[in-house]
PDB file of N, CA and C in Angstrom:
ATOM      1  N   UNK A   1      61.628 -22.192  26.157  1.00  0.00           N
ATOM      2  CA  UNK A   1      61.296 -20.829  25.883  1.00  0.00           C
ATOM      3  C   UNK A   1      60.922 -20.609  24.422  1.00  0.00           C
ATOM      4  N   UNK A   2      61.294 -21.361  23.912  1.00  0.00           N
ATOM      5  CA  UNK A   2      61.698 -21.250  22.192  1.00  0.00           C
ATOM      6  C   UNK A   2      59.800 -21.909  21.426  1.00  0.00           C
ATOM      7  N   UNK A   3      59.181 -22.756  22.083  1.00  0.00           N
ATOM      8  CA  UNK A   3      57.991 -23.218  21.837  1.00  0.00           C
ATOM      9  C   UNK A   3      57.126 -22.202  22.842  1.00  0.00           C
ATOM     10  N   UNK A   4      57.289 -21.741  23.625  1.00  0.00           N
ATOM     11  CA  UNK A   4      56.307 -20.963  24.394  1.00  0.00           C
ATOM     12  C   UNK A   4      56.442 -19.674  23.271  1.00  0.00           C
ATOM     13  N   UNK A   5      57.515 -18.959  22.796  1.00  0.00           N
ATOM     14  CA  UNK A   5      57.617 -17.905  21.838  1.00  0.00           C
ATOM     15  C   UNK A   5      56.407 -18.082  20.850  1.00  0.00           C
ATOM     16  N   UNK A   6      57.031 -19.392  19.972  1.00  0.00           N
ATOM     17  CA  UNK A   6      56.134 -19.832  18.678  1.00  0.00           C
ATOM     18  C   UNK A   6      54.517 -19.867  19.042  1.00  0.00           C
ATOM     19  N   UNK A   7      54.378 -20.625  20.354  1.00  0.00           N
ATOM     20  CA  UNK A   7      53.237 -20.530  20.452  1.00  0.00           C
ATOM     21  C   UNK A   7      52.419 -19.140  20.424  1.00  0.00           C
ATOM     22  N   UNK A   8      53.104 -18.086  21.272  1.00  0.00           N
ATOM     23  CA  UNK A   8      52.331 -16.766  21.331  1.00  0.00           C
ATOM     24  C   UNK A   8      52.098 -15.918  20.421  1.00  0.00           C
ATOM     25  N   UNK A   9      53.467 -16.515  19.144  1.00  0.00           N
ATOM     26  CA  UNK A   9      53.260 -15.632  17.939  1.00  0.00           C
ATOM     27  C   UNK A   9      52.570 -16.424  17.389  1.00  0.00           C
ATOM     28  N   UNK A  10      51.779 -17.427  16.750  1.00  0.00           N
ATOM     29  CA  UNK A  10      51.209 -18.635  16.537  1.00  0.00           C
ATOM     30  C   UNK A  10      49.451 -17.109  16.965  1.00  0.00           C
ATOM     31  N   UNK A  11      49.678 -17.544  18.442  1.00  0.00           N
ATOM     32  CA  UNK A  11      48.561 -17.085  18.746  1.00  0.00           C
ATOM     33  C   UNK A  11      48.023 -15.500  18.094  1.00  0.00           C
ATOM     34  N   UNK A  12      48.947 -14.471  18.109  1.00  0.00           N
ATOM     35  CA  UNK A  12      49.239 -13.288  17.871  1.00  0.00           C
ATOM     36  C   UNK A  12      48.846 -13.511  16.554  1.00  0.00           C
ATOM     37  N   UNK A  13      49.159 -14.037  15.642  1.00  0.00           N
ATOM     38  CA  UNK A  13      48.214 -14.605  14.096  1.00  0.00           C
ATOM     39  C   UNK A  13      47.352 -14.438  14.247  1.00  0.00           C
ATOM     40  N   UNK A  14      46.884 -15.796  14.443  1.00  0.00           N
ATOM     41  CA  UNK A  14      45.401 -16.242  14.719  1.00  0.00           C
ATOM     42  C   UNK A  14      44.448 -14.997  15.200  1.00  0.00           C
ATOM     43  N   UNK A  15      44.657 -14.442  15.621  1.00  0.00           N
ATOM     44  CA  UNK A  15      43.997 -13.145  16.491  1.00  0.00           C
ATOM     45  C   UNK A  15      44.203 -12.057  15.421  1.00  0.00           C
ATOM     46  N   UNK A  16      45.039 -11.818  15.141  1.00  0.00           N
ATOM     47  CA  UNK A  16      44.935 -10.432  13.817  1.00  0.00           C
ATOM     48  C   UNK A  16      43.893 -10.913  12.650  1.00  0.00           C
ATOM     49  N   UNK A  17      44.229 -12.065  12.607  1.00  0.00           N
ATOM     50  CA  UNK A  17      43.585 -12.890  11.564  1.00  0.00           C
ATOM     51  C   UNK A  17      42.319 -13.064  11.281  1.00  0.00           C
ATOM     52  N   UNK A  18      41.694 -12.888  13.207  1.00  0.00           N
ATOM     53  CA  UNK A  18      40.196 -13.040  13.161  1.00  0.00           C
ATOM     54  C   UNK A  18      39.707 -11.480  13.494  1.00  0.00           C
ATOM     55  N   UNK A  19      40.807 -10.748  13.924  1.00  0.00           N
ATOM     56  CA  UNK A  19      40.236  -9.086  13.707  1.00  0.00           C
ATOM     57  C   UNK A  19      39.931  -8.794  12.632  1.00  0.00           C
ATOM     58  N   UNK A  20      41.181  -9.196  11.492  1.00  0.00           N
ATOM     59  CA  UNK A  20      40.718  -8.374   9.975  1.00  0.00           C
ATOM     60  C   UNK A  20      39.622  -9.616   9.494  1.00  0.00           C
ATOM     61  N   UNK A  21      39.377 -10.868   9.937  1.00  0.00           N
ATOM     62  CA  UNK A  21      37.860 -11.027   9.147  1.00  0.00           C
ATOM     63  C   UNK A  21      36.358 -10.568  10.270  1.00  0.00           C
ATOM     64  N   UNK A  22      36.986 -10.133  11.222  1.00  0.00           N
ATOM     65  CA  UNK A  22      35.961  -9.467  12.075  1.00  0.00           C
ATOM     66  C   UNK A  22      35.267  -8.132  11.340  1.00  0.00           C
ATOM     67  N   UNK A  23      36.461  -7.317  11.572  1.00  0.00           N
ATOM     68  CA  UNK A  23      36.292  -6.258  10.455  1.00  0.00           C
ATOM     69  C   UNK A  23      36.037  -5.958   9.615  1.00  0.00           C
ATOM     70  N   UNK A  24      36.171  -7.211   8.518  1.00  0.00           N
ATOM     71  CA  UNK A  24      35.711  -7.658   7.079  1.00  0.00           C
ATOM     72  C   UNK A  24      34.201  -7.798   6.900  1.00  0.00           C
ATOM     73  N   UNK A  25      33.641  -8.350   7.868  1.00  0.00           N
ATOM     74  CA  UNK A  25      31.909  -9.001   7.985  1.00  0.00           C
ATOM     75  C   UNK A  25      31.416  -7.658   8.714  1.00  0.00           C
ATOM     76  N   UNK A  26      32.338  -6.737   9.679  1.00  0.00           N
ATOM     77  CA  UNK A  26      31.113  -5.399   9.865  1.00  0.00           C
ATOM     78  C   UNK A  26      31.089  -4.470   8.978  1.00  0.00           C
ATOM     79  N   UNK A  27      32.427  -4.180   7.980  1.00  0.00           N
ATOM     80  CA  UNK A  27      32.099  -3.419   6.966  1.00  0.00           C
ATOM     81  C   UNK A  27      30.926  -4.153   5.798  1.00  0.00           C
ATOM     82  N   UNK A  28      30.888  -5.297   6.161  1.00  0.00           N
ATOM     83  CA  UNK A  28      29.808  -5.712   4.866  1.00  0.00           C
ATOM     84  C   UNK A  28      28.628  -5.968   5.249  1.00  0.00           C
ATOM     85  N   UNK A  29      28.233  -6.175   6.296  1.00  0.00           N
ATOM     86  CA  UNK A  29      27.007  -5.926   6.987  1.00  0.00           C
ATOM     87  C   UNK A  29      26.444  -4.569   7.400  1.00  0.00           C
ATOM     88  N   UNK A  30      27.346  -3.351   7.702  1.00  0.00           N
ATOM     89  CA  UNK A  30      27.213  -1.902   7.574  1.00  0.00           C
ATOM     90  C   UNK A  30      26.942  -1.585   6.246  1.00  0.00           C
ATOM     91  N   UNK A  31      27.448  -1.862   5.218  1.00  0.00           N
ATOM     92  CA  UNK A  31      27.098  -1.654   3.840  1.00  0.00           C
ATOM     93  C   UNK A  31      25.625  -2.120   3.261  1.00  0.00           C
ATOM     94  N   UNK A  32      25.591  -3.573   4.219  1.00  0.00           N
ATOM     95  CA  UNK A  32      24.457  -3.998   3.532  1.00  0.00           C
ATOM     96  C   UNK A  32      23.298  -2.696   4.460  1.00  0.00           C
ATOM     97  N   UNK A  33      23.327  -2.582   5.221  1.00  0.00           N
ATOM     98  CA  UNK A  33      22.207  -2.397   6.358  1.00  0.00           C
ATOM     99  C   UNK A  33      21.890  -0.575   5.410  1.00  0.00           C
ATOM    100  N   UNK A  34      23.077  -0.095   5.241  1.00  0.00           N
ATOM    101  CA  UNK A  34      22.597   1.122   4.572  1.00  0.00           C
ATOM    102  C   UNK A  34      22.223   1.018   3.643  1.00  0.00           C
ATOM    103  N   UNK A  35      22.585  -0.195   2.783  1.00  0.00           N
ATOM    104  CA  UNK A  35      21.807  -0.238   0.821  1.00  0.00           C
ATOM    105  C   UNK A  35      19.874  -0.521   1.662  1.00  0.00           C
ATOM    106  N   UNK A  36      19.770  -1.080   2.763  1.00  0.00           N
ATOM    107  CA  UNK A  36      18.414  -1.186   2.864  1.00  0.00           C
ATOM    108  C   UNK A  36      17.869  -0.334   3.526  1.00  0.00           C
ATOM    109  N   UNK A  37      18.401   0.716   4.711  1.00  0.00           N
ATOM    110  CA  UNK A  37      17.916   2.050   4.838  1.00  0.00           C
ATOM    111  C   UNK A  37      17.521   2.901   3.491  1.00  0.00           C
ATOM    112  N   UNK A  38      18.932   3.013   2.093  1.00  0.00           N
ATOM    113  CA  UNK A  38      18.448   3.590   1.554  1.00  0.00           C
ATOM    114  C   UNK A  38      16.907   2.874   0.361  1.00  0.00           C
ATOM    115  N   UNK A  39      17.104   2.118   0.142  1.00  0.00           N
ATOM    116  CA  UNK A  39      15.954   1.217  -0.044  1.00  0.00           C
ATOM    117  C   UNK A  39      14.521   1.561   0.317  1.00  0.00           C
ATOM    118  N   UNK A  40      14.729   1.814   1.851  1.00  0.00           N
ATOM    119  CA  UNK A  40      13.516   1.825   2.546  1.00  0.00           C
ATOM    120  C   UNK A  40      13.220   3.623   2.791  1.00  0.00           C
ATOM    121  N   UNK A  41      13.746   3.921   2.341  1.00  0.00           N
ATOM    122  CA  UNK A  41      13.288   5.473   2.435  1.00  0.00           C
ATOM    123  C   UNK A  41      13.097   6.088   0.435  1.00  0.00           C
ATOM    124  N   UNK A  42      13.471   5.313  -0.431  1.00  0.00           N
ATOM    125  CA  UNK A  42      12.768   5.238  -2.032  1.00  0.00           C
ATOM    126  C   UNK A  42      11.581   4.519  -1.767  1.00  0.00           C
ATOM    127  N   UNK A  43      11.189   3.437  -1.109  1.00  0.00           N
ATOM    128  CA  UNK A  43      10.316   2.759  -1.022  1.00  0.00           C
ATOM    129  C   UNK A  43       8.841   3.564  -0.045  1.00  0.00           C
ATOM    130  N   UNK A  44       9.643   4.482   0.941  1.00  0.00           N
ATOM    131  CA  UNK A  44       8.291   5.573   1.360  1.00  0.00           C
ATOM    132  C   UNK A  44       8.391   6.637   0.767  1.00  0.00           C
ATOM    133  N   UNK A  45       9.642   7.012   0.229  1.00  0.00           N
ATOM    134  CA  UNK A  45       8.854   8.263  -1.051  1.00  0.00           C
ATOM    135  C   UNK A  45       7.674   7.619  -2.222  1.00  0.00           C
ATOM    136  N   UNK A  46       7.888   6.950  -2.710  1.00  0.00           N
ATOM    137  CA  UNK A  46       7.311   6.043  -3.901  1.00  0.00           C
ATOM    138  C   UNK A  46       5.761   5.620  -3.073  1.00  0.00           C
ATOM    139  N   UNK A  47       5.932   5.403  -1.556  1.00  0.00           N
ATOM    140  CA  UNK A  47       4.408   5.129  -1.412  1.00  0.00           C
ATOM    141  C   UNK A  47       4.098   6.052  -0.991  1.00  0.00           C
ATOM    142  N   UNK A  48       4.824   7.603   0.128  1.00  0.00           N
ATOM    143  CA  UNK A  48       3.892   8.606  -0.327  1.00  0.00           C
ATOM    144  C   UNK A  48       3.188   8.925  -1.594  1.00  0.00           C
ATOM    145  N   UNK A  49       3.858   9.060  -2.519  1.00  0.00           N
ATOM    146  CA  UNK A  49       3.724   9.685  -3.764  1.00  0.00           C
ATOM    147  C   UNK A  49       2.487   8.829  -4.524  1.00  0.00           C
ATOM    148  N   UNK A  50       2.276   7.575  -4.223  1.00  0.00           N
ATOM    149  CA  UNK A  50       1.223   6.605  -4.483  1.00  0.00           C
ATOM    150  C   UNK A  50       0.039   7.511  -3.903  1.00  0.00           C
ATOM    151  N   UNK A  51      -0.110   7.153  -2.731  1.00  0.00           N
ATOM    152  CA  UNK A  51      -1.044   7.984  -1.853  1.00  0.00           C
ATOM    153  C   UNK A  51      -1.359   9.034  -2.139  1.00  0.00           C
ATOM    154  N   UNK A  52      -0.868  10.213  -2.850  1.00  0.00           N
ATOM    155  CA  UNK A  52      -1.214  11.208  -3.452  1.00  0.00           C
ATOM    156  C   UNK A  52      -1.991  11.168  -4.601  1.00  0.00           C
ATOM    157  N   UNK A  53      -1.503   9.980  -5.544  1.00  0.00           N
ATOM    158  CA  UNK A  53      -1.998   9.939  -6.669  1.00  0.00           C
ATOM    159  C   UNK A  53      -3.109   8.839  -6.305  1.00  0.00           C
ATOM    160  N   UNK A  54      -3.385   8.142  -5.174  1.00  0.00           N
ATOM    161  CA  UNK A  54      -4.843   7.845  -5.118  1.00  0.00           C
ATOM    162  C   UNK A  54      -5.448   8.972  -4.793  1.00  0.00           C
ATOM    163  N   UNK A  55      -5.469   9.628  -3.520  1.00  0.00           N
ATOM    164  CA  UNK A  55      -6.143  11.153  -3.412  1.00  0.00           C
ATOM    165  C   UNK A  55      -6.821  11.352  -4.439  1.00  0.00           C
ATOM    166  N   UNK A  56      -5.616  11.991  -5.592  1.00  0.00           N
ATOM    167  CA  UNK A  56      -6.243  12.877  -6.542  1.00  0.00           C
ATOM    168  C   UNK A  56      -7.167  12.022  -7.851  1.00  0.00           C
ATOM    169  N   UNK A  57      -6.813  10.780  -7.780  1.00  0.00           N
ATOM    170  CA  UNK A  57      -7.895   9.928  -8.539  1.00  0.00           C
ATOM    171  C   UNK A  57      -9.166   9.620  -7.882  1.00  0.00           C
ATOM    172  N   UNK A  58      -9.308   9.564  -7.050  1.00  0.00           N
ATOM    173  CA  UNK A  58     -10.591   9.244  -6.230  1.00  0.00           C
ATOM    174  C   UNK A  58     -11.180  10.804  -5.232  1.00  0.00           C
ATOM    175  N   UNK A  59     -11.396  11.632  -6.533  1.00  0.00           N
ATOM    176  CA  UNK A  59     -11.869  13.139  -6.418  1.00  0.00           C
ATOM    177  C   UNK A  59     -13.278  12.751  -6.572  1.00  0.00           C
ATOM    178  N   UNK A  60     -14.685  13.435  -5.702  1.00  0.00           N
ATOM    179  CA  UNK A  60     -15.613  13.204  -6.025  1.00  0.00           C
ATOM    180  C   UNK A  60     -16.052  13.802  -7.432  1.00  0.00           C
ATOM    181  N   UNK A  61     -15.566  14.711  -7.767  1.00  0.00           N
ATOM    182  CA  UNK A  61     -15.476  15.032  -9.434  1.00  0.00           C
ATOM    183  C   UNK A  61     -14.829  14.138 -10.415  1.00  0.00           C
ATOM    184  N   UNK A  62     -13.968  13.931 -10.479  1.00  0.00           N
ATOM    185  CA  UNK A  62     -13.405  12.697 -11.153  1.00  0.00           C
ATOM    186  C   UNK A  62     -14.379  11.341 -11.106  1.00  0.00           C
ATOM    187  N   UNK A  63     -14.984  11.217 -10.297  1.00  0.00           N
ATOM    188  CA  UNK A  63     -15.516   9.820  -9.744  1.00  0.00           C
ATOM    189  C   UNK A  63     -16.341  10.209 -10.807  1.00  0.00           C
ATOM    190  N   UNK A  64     -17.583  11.155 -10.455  1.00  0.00           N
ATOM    191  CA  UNK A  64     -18.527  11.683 -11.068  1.00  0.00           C
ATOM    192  C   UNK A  64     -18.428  11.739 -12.847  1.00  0.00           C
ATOM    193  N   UNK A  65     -17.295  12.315 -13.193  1.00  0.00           N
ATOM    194  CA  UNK A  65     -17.059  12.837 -14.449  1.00  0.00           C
ATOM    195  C   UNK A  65     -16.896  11.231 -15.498  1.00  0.00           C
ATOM    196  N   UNK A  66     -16.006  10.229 -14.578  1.00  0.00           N
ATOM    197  CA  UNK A  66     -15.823   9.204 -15.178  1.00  0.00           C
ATOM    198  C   UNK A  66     -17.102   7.981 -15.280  1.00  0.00           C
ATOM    199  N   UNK A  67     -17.893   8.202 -13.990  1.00  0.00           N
ATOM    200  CA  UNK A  67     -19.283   7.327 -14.248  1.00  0.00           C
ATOM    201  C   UNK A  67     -19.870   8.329 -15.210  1.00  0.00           C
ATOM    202  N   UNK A  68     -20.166   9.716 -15.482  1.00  0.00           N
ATOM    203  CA  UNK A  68     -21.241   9.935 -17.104  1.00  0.00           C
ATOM    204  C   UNK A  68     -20.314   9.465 -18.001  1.00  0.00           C
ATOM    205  N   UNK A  69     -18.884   9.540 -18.126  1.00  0.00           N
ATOM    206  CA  UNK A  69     -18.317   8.979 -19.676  1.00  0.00           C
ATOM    207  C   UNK A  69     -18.241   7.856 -19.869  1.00  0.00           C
ATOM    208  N   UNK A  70     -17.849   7.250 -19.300  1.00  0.00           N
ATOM    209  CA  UNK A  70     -17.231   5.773 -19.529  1.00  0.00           C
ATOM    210  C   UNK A  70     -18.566   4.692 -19.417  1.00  0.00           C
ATOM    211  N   UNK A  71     -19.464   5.261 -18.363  1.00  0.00           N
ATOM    212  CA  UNK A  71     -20.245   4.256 -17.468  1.00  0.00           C
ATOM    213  C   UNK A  71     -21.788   4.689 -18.524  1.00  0.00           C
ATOM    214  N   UNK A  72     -21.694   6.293 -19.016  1.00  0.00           N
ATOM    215  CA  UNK A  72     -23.075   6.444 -19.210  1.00  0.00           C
ATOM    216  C   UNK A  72     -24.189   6.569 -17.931  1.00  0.00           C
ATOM    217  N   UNK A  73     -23.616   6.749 -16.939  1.00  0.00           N
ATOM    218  CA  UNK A  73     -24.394   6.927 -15.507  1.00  0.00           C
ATOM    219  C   UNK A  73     -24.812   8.588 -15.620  1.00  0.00           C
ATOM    220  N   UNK A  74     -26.115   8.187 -14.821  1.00  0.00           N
ATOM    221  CA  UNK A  74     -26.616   9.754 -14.550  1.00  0.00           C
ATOM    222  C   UNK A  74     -27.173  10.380 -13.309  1.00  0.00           C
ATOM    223  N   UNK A  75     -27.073  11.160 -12.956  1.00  0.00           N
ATOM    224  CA  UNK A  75     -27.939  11.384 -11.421  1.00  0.00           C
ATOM    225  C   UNK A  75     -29.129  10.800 -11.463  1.00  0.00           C
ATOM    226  N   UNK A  76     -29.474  10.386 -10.176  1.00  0.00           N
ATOM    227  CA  UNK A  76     -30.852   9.858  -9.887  1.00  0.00           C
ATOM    228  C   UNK A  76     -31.874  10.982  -9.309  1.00  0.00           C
ATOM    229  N   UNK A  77     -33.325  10.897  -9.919  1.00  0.00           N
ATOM    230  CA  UNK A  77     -34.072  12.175  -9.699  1.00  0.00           C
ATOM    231  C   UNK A  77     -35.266  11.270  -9.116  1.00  0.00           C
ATOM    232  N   UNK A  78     -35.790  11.982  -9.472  1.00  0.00           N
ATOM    233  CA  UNK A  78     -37.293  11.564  -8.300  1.00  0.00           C
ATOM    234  C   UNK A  78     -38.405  10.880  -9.832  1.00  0.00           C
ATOM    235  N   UNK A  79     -37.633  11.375 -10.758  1.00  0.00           N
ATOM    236  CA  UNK A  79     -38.832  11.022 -12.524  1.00  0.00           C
ATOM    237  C   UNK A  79     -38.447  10.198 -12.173  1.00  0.00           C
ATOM    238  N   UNK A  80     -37.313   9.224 -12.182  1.00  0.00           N
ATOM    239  CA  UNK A  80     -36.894   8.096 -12.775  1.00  0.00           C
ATOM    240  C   UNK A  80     -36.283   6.901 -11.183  1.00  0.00           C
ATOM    241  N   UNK A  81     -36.797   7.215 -10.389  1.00  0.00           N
ATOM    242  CA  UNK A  81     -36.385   6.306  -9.694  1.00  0.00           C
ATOM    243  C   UNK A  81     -37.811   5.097  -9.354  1.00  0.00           C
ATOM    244  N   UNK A  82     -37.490   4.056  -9.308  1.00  0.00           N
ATOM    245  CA  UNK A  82     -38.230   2.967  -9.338  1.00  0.00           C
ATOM    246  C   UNK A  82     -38.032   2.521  -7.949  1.00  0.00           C
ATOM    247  N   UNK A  83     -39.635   2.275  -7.034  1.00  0.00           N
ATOM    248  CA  UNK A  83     -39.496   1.514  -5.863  1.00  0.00           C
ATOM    249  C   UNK A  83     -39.878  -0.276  -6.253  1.00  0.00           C
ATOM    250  N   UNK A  84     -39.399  -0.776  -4.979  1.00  0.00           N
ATOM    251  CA  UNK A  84     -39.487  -2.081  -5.411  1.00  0.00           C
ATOM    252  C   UNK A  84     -39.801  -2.595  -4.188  1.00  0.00           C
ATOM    253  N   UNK A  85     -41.059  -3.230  -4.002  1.00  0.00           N
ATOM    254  CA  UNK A  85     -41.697  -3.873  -2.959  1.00  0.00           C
ATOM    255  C   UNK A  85     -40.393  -5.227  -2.200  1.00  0.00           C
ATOM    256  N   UNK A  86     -40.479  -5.489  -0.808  1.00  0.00           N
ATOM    257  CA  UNK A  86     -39.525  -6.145  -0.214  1.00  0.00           C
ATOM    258  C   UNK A  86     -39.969  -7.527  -0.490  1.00  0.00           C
ATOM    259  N   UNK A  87     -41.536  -7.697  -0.461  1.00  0.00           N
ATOM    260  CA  UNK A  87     -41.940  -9.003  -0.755  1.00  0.00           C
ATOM    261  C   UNK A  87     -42.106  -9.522  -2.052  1.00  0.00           C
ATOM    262  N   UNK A  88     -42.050  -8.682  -3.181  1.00  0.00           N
ATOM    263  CA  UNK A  88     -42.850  -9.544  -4.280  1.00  0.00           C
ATOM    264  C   UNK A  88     -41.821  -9.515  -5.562  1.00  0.00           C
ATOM    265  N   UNK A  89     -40.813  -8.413  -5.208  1.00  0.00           N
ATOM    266  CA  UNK A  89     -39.768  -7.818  -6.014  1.00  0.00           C
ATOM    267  C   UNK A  89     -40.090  -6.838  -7.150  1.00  0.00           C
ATOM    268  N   UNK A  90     -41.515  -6.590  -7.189  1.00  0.00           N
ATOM    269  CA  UNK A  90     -42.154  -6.116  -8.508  1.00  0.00           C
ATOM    270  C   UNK A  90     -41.760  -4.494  -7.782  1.00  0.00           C
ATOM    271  N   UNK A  91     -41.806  -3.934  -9.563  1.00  0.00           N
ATOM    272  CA  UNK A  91     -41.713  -2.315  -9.528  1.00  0.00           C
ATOM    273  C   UNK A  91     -43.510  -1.983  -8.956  1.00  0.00           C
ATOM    274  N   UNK A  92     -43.353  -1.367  -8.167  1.00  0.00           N
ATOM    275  CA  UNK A  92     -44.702  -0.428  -7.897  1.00  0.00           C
ATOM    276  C   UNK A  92     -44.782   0.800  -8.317  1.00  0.00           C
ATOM    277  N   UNK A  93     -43.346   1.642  -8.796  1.00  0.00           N
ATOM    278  CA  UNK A  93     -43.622   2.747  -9.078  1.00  0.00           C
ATOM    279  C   UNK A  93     -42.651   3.582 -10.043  1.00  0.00           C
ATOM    280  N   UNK A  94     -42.541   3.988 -11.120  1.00  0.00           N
ATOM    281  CA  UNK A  94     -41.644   4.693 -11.620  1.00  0.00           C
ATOM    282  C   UNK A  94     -41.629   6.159 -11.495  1.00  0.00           C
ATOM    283  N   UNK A  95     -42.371   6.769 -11.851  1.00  0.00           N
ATOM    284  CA  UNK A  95     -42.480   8.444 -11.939  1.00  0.00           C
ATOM    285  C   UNK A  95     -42.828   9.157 -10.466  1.00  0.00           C
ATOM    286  N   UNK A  96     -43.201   7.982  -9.273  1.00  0.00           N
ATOM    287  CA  UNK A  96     -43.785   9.092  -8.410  1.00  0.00           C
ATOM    288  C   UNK A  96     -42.477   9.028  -7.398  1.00  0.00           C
ATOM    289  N   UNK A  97     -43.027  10.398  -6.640  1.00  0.00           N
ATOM    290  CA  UNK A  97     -41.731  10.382  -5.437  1.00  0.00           C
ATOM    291  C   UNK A  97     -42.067   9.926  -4.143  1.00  0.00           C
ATOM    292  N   UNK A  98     -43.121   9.300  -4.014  1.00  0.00           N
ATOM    293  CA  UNK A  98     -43.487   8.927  -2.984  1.00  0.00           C
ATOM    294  C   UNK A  98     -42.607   7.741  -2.506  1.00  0.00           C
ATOM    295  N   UNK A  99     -42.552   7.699  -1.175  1.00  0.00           N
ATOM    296  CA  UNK A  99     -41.577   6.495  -0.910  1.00  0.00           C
ATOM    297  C   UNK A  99     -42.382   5.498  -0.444  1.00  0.00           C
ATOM    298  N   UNK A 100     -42.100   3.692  -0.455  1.00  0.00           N
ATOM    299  CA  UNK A 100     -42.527   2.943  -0.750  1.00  0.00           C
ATOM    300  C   UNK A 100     -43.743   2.334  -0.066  1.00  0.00           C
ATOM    301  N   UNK A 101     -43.453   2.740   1.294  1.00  0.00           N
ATOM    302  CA  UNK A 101     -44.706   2.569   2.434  1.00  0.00           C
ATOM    303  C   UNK A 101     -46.083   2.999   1.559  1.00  0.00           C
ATOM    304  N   UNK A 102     -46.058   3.706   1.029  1.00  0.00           N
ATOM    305  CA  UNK A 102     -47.411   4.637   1.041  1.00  0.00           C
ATOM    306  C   UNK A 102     -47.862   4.275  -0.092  1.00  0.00           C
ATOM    307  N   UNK A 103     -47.097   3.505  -1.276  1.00  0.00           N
ATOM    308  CA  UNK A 103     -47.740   3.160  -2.380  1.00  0.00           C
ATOM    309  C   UNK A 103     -48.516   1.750  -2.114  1.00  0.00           C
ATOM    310  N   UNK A 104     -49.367   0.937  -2.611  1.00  0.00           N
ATOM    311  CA  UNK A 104     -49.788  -0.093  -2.351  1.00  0.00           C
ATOM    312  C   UNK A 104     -49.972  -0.643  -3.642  1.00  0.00           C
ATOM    313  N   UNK A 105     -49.883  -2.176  -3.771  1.00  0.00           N
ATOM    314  CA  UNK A 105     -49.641  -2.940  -4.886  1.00  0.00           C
ATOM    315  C   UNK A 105     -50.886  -3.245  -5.712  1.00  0.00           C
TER     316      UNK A 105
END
């Protein structure tokens, strides 16, 4: 009787033993899992907030405003646009507005 006892308290150990490291690994895996929920919800504020600030950089005004400063770019008009034959590569035309069919080389 006296070894069947030991054994069950023996066992009765062993078993608390692997509850509290049972318990031990879900509180630290619950901990971890929320440091990466919260993680992952800074990580879609931060890329909304990206997304906004592409929006507002890639304004067709902005676009515009930054090719005349930076680039020196200017609208294209009908004075200054140049056609260019498909075969020969040469300019055929600077000042006129005619489009390219109709000019001849």
């Amino acid at each position: 009787m006296t070894r069947l006892n030991l054994f069950l308290l023996l066992a009765v150990l062993a078993s608390a033993l692997y509850l509290v490291n049972v318990q031990y690994e879900s509180r630290r895996l619950f901990s971890a899992m929320d440091k990466s929920l919260n993680e992952a919800r800074l990580l879609e504020t931060e890329n909304e907030r990206m997304q906004v600030e592409k929006r507002a950089q890639a304004t067709p005004l902005r676009v515009e405003k930054l090719a005349r400063e930076r680039l020196q770019m200017r609208a294209a008009t009908p004075a200054i646009t140049h056609y260019v034959s498909a075969g020969t590569g040469s300019v055929l035309g600077s000042a006129s507005a005619t489009p390219p069919e109709t000019v001849k080389p």
